[in-house]
C-alpha atoms as a PDB file:
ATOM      1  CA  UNK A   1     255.979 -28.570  50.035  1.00  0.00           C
ATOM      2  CA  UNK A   2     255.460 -25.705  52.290  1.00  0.00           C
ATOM      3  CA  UNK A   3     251.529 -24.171  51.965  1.00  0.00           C
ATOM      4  CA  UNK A   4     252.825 -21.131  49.970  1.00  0.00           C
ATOM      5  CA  UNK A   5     254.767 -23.432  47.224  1.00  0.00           C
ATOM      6  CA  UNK A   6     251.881 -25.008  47.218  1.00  0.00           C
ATOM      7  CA  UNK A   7     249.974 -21.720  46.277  1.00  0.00           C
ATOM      8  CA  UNK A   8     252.716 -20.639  43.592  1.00  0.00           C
ATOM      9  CA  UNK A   9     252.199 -23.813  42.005  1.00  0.00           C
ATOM     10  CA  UNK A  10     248.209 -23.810  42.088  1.00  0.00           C
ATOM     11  CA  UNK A  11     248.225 -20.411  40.612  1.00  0.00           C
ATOM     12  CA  UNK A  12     250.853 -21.171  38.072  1.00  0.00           C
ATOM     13  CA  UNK A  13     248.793 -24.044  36.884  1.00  0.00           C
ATOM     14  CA  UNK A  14     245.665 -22.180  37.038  1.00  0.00           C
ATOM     15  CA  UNK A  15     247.081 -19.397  35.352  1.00  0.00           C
ATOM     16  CA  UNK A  16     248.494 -21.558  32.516  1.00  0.00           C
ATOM     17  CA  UNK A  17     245.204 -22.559  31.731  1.00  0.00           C
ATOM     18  CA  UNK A  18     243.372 -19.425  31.641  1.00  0.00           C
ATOM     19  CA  UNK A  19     245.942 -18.065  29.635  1.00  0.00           C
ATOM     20  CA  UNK A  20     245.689 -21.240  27.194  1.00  0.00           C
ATOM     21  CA  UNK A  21     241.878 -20.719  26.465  1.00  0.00           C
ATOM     22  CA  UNK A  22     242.232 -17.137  26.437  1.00  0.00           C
ATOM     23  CA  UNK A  23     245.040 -16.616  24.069  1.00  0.00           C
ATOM     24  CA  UNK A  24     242.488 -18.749  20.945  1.00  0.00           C
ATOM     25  CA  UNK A  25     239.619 -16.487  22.448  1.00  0.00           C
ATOM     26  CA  UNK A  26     237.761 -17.320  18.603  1.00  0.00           C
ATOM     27  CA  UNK A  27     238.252 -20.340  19.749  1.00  0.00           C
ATOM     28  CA  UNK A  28     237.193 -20.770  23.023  1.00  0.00           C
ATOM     29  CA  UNK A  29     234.546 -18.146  23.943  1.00  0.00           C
ATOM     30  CA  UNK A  30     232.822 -16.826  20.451  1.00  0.00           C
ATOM     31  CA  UNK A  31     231.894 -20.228  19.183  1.00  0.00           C
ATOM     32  CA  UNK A  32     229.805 -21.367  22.232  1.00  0.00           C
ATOM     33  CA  UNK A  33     228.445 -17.800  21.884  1.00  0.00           C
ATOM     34  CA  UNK A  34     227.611 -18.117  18.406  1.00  0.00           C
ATOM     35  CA  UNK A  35     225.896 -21.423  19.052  1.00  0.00           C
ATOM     36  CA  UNK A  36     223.894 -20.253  21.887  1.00  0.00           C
ATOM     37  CA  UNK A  37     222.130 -17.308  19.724  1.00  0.00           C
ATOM     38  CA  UNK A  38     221.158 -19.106  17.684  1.00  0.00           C
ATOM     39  CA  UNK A  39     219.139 -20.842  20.111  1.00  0.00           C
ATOM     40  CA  UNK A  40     217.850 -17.730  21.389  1.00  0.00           C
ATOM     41  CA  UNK A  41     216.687 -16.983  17.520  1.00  0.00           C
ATOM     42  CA  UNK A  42     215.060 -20.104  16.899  1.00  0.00           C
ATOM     43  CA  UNK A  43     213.466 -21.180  20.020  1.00  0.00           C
ATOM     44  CA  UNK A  44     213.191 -17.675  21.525  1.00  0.00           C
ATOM     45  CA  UNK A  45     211.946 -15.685  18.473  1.00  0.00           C
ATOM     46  CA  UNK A  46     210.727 -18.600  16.156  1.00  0.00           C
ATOM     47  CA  UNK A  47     209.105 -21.484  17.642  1.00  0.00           C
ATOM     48  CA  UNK A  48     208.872 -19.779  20.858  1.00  0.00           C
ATOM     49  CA  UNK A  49     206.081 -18.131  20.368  1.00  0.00           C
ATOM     50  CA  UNK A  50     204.214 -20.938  18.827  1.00  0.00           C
ATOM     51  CA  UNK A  51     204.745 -23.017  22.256  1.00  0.00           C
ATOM     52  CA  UNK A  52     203.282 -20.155  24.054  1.00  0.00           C
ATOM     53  CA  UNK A  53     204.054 -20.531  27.683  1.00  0.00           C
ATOM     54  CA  UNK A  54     206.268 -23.168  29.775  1.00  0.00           C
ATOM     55  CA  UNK A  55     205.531 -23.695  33.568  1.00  0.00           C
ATOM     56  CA  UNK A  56     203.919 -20.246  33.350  1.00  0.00           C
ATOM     57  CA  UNK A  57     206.766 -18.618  31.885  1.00  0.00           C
ATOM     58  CA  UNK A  58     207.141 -17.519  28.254  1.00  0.00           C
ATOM     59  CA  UNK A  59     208.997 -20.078  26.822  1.00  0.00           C
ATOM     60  CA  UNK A  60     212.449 -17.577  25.984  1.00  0.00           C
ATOM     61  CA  UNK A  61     212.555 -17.152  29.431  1.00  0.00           C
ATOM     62  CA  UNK A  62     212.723 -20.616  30.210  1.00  0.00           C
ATOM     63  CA  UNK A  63     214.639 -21.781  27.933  1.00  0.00           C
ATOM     64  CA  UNK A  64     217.304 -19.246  28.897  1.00  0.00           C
ATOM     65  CA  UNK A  65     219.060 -20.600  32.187  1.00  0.00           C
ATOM     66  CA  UNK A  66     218.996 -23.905  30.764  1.00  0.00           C
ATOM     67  CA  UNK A  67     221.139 -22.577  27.801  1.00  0.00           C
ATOM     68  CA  UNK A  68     223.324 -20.887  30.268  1.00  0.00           C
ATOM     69  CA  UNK A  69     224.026 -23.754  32.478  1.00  0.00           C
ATOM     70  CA  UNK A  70     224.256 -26.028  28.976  1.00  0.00           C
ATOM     71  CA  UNK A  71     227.133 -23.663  28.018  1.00  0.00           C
ATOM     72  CA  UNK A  72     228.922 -23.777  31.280  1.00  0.00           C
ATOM     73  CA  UNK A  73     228.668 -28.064  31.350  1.00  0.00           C
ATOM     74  CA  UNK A  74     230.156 -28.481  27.630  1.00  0.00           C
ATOM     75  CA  UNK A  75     232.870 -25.603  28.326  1.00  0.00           C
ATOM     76  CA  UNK A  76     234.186 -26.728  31.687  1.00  0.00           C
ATOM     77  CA  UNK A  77     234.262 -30.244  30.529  1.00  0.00           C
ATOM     78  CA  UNK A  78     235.860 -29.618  27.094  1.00  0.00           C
ATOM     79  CA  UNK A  79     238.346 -26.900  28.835  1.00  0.00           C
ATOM     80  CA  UNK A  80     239.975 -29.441  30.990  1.00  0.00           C
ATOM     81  CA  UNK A  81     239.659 -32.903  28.764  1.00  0.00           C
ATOM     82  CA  UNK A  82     241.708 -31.024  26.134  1.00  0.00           C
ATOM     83  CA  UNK A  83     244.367 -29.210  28.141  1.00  0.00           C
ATOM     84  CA  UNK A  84     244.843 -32.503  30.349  1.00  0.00           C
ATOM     85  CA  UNK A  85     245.130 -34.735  27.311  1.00  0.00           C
ATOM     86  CA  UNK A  86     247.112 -32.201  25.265  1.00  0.00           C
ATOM     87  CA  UNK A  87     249.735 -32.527  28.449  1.00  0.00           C
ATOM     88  CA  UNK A  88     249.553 -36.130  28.373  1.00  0.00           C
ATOM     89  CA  UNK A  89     249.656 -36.336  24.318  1.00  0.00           C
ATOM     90  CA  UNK A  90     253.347 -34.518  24.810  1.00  0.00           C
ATOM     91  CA  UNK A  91     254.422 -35.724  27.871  1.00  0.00           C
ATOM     92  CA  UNK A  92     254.887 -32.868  30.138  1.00  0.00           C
ATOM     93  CA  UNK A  93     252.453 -34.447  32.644  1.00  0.00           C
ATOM     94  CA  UNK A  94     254.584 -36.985  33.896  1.00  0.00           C
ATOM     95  CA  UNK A  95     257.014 -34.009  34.401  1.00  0.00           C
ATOM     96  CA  UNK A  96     254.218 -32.159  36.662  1.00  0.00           C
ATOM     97  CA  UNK A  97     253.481 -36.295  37.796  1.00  0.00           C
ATOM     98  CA  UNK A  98     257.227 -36.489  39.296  1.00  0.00           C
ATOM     99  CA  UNK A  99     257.765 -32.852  40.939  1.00  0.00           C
ATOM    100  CA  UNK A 100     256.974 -32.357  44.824  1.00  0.00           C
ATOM    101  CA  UNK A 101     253.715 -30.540  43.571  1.00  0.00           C
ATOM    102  CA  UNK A 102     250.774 -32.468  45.506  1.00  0.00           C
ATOM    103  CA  UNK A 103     248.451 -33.942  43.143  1.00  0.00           C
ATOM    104  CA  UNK A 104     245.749 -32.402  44.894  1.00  0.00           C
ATOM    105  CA  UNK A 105     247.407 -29.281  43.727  1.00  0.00           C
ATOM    106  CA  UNK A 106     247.568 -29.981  40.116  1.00  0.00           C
ATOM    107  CA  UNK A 107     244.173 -31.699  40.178  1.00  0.00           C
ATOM    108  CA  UNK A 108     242.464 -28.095  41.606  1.00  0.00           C
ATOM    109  CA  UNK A 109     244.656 -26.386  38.926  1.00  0.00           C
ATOM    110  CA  UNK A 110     243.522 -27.995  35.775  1.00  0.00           C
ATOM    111  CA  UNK A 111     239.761 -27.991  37.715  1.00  0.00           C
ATOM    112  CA  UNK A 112     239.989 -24.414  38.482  1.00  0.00           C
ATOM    113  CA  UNK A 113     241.017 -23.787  34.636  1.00  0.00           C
ATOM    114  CA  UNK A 114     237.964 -24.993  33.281  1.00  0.00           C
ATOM    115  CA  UNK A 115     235.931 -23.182  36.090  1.00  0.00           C
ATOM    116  CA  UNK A 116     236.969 -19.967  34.769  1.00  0.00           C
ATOM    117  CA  UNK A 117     236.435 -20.678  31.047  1.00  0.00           C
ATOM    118  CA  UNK A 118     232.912 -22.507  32.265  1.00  0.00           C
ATOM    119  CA  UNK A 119     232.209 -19.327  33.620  1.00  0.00           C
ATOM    120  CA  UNK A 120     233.584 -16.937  31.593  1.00  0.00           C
ATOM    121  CA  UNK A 121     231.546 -18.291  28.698  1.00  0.00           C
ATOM    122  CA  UNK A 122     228.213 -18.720  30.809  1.00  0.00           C
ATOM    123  CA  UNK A 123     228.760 -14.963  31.646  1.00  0.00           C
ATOM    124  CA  UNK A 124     229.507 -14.152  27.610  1.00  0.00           C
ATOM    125  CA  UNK A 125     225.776 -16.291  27.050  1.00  0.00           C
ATOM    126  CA  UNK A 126     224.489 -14.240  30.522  1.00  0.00           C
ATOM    127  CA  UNK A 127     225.125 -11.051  28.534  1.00  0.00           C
ATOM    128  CA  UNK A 128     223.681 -12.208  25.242  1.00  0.00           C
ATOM    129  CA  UNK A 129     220.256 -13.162  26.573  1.00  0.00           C
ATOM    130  CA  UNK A 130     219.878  -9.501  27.307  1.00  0.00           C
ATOM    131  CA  UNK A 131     219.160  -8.903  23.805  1.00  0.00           C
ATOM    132  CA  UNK A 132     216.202 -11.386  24.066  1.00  0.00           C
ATOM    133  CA  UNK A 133     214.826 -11.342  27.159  1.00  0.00           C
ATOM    134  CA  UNK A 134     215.183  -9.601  30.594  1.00  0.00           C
ATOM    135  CA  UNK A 135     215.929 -11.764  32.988  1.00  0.00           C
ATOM    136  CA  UNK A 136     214.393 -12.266  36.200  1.00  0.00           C
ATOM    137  CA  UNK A 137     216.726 -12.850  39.686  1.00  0.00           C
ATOM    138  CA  UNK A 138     214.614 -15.032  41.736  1.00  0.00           C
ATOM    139  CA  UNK A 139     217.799 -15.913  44.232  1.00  0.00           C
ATOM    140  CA  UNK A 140     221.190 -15.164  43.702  1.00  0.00           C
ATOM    141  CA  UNK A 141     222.942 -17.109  46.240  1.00  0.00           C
ATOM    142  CA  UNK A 142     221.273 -20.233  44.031  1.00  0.00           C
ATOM    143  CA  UNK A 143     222.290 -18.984  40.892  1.00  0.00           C
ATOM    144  CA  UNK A 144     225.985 -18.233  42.083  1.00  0.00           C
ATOM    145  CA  UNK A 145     226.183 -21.773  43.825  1.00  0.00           C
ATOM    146  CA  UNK A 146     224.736 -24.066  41.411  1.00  0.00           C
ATOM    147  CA  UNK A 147     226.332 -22.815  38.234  1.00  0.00           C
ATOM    148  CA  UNK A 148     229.925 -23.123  40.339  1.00  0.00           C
ATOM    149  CA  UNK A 149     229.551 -26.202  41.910  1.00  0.00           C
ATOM    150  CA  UNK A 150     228.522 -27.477  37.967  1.00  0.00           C
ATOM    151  CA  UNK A 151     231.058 -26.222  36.638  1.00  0.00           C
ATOM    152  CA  UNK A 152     233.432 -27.569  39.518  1.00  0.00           C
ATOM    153  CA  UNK A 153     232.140 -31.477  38.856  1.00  0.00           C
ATOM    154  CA  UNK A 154     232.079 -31.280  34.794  1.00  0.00           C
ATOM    155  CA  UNK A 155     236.021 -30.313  34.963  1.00  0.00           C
ATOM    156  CA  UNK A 156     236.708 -32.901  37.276  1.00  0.00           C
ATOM    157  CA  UNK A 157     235.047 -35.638  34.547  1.00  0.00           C
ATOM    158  CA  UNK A 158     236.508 -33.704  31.721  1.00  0.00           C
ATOM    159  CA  UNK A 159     239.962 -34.416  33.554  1.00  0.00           C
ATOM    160  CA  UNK A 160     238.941 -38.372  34.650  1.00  0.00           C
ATOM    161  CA  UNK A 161     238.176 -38.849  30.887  1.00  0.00           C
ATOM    162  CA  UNK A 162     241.242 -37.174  29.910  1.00  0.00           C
ATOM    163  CA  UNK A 163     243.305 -39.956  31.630  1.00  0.00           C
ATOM    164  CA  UNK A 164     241.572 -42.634  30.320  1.00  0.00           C
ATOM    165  CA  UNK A 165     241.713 -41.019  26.460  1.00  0.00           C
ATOM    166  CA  UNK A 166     244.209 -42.909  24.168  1.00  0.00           C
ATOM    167  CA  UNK A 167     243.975 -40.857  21.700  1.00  0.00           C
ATOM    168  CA  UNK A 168     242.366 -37.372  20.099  1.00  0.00           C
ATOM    169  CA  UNK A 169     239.363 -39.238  18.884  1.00  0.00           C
ATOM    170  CA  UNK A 170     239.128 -40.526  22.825  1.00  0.00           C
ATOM    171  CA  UNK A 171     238.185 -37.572  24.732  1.00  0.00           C
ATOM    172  CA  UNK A 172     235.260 -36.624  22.341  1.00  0.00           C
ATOM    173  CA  UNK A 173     233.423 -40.227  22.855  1.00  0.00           C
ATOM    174  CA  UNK A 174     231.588 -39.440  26.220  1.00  0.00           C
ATOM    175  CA  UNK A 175     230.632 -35.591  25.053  1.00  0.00           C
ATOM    176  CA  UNK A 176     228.755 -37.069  22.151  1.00  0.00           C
ATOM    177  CA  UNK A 177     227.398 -40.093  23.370  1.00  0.00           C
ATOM    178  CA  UNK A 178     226.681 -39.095  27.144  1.00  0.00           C
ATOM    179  CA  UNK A 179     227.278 -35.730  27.971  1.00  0.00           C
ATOM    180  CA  UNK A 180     225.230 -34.250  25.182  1.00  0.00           C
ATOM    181  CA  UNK A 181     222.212 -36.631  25.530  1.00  0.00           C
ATOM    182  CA  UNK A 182     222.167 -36.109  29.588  1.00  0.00           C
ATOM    183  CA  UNK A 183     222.223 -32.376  28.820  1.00  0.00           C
ATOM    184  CA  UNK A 184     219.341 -32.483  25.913  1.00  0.00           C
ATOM    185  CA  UNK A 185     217.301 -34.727  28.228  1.00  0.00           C
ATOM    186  CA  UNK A 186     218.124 -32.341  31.436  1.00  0.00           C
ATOM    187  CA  UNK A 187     215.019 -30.682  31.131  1.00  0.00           C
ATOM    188  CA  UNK A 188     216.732 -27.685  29.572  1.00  0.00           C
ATOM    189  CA  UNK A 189     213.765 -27.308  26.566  1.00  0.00           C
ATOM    190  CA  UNK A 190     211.016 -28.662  28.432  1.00  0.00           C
ATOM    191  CA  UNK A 191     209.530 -29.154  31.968  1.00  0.00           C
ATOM    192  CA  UNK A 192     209.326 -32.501  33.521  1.00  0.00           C
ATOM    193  CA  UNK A 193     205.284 -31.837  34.207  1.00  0.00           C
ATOM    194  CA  UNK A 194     205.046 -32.493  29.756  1.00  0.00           C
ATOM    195  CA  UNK A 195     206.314 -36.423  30.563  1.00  0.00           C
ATOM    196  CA  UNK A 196     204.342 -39.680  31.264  1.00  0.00           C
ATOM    197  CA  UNK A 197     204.431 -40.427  34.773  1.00  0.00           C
ATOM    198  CA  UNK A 198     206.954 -43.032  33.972  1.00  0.00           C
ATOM    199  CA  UNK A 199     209.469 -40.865  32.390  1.00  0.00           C
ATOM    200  CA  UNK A 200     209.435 -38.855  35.015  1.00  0.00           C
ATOM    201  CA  UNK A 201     210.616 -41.505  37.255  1.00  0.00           C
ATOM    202  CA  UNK A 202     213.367 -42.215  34.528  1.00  0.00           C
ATOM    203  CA  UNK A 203     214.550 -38.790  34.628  1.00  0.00           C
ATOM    204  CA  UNK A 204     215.228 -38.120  37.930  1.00  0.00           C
ATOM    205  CA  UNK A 205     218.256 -40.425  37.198  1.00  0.00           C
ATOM    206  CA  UNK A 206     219.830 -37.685  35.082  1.00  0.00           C
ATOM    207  CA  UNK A 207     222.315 -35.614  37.304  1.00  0.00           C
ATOM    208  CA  UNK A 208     222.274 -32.630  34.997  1.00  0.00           C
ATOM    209  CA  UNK A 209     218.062 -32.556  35.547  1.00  0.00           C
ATOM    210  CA  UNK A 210     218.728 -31.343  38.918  1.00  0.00           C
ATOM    211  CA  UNK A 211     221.734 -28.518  37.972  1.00  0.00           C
ATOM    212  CA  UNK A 212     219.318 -27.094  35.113  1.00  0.00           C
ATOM    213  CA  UNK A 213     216.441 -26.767  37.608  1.00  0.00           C
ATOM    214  CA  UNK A 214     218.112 -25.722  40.767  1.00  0.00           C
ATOM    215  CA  UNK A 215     219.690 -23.026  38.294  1.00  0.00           C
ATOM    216  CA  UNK A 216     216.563 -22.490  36.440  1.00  0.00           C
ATOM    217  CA  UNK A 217     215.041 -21.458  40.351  1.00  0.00           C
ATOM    218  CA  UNK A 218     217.417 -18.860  41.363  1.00  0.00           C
ATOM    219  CA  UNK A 219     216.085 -16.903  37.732  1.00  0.00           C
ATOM    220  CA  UNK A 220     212.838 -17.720  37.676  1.00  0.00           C
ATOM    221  CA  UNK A 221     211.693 -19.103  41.425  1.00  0.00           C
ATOM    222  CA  UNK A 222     209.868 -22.430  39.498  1.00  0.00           C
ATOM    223  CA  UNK A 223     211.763 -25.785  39.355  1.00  0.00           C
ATOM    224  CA  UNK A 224     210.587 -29.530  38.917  1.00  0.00           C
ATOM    225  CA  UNK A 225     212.948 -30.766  41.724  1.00  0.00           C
ATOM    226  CA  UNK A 226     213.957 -30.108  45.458  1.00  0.00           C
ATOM    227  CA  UNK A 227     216.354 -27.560  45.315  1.00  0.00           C
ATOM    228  CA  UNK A 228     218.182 -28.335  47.931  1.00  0.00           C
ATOM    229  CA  UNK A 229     218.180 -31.992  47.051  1.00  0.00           C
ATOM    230  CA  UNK A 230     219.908 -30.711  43.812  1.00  0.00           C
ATOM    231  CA  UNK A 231     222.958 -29.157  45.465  1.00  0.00           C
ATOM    232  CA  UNK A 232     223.270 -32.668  47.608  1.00  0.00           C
ATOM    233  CA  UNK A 233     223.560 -34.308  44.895  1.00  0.00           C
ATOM    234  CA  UNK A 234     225.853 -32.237  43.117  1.00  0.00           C
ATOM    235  CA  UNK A 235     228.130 -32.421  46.116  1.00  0.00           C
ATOM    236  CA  UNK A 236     228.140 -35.766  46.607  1.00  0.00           C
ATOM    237  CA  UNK A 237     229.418 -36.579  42.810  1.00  0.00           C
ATOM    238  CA  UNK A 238     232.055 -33.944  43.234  1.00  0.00           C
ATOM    239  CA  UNK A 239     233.253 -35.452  46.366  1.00  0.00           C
ATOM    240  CA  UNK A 240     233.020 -38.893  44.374  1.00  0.00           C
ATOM    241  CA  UNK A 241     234.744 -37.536  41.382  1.00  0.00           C
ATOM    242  CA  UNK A 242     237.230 -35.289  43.469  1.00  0.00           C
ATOM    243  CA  UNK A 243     238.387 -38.805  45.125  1.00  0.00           C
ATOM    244  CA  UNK A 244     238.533 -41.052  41.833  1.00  0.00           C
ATOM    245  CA  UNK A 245     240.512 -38.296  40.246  1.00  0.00           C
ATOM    246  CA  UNK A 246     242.907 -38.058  42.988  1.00  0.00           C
ATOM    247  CA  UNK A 247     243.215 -42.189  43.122  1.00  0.00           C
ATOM    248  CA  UNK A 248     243.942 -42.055  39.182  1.00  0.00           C
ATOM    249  CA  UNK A 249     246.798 -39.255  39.564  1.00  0.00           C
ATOM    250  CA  UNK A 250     248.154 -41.128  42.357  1.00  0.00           C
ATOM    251  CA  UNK A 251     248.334 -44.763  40.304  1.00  0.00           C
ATOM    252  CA  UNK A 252     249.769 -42.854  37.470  1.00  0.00           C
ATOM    253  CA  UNK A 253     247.356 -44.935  35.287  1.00  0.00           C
ATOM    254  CA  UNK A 254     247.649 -44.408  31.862  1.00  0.00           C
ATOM    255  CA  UNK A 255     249.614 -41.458  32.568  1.00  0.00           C
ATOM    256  CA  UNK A 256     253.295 -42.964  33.025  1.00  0.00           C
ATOM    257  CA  UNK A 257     255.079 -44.739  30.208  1.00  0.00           C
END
């Protein structure tokens, strides 16, 4: 295919999916939102200030990007494990499996889907934290970068658990019983300087410590972590995940009949 079919078919992949998760909006983008306030009422306006301060922040104003980036890890993941097994579930993939459409092309589509509702929702959370704190902008280029590039790798493992799903119960195995305990333990409630020396040591081992602080410094200029050792990282497991996903599409495993 020529670069601009390629284009035409990127878009009208992409497109398909923001149109999917827009279309059930209630769906999609008020739940998360729901969920996240009340986080902001109970540990911004009711335990919060019990806690006191966190790092030498008030503890709503902690808490805050770590909500944020916890709403764009479960969206973008969720966005793309759905729509991929959905096409999978029906068949139709193994009609977008056969065209002359790259599969680096359909891969960036479905990716690029769940960016946007990863996004969109993190933006929808953004706007809601206004009513409980003003937030700080320690550097924007961070903030911009890290809650992309997130975004970016949780759609590509939303879509490499999509392939391997069997069935509906499938693709909700690994948010429950990985995603949401990586994300609880992340550091998004608490700062690394509370654990045993030991447990520190055991956290750095938890990918989504390093997105939560990294994101957490472009707001508030304080973070547990090298910063810029948190967007290495991050790159290197999309470039891992990017390659695995493409190596899956191109065995057709689990995807062909």
């Amino acid at each position: 295919m020529r670069a601009r079919q390629q284009w035409v078919a990127f878009v009208t992949i992409f497109s398909r999916e923001v149109r999917r998760f827009t279309r059930i909006w209630l769906q999609t983008l008020l739940p998360p939102a729901i969920t996240i306030v009340l986080y902001f009422v109970i540990f911004g306006t009711l335990i919060g200030p019990r806690i006191g301060t966190m790092a030498g922040q008030s503890y709503i104003d902690f808490v805050v990007p770590g909500l944020i980036m916890m709403s764009v890890i479960t969206n973008s993941y969720s966005n793309v494990v759905s729509s991929f097994y959905g096409n999978k579930f029906q068949g139709s993939i193994e009609e977008i499996l056969v065209s002359p459409v790259p599969n680096y092309v359909i891969l960036l589509g479905f990716v690029f889907g769940g960016v946007a509702r990863g996004l969109a929702v993190g933006l929808v959370v953004t706007l809601l934290s206004l009513l409980f704190t003003q937030l700080q902008l320690h550097h924007l280029a961070v903030v911009i970068g890290m809650v992309f590039l997130t975004a970016v790798l949780f759609s590509i493992a939303g879509l490499i658990n999509a392939i391997f799903a069997e069935s509906f119960d499938d693709i909700s195995i690994v948010p429950t019983f990985v995603l949401t305990p990586l994300t609880y333990l992340g550091g998004v409630f608490y700062s690394m300087e509370l654990l045993p020396a030991f447990w520190q040591q055991v956290s750095l081992a938890n990918p989504i410590l390093y997105m939560v602080n990294a994101f957490r410094y472009g707001f508030l200029g304080i973070s547990d972590i090298d910063v810029a050792w948190a967007f290495v990282m991050v790159c290197a497991f999309i470039a891992l995940g990017y390659g695995y996903a493409l190596y899956l599409l191109a065995r057709g495993k689990r995807l062909r009949a």
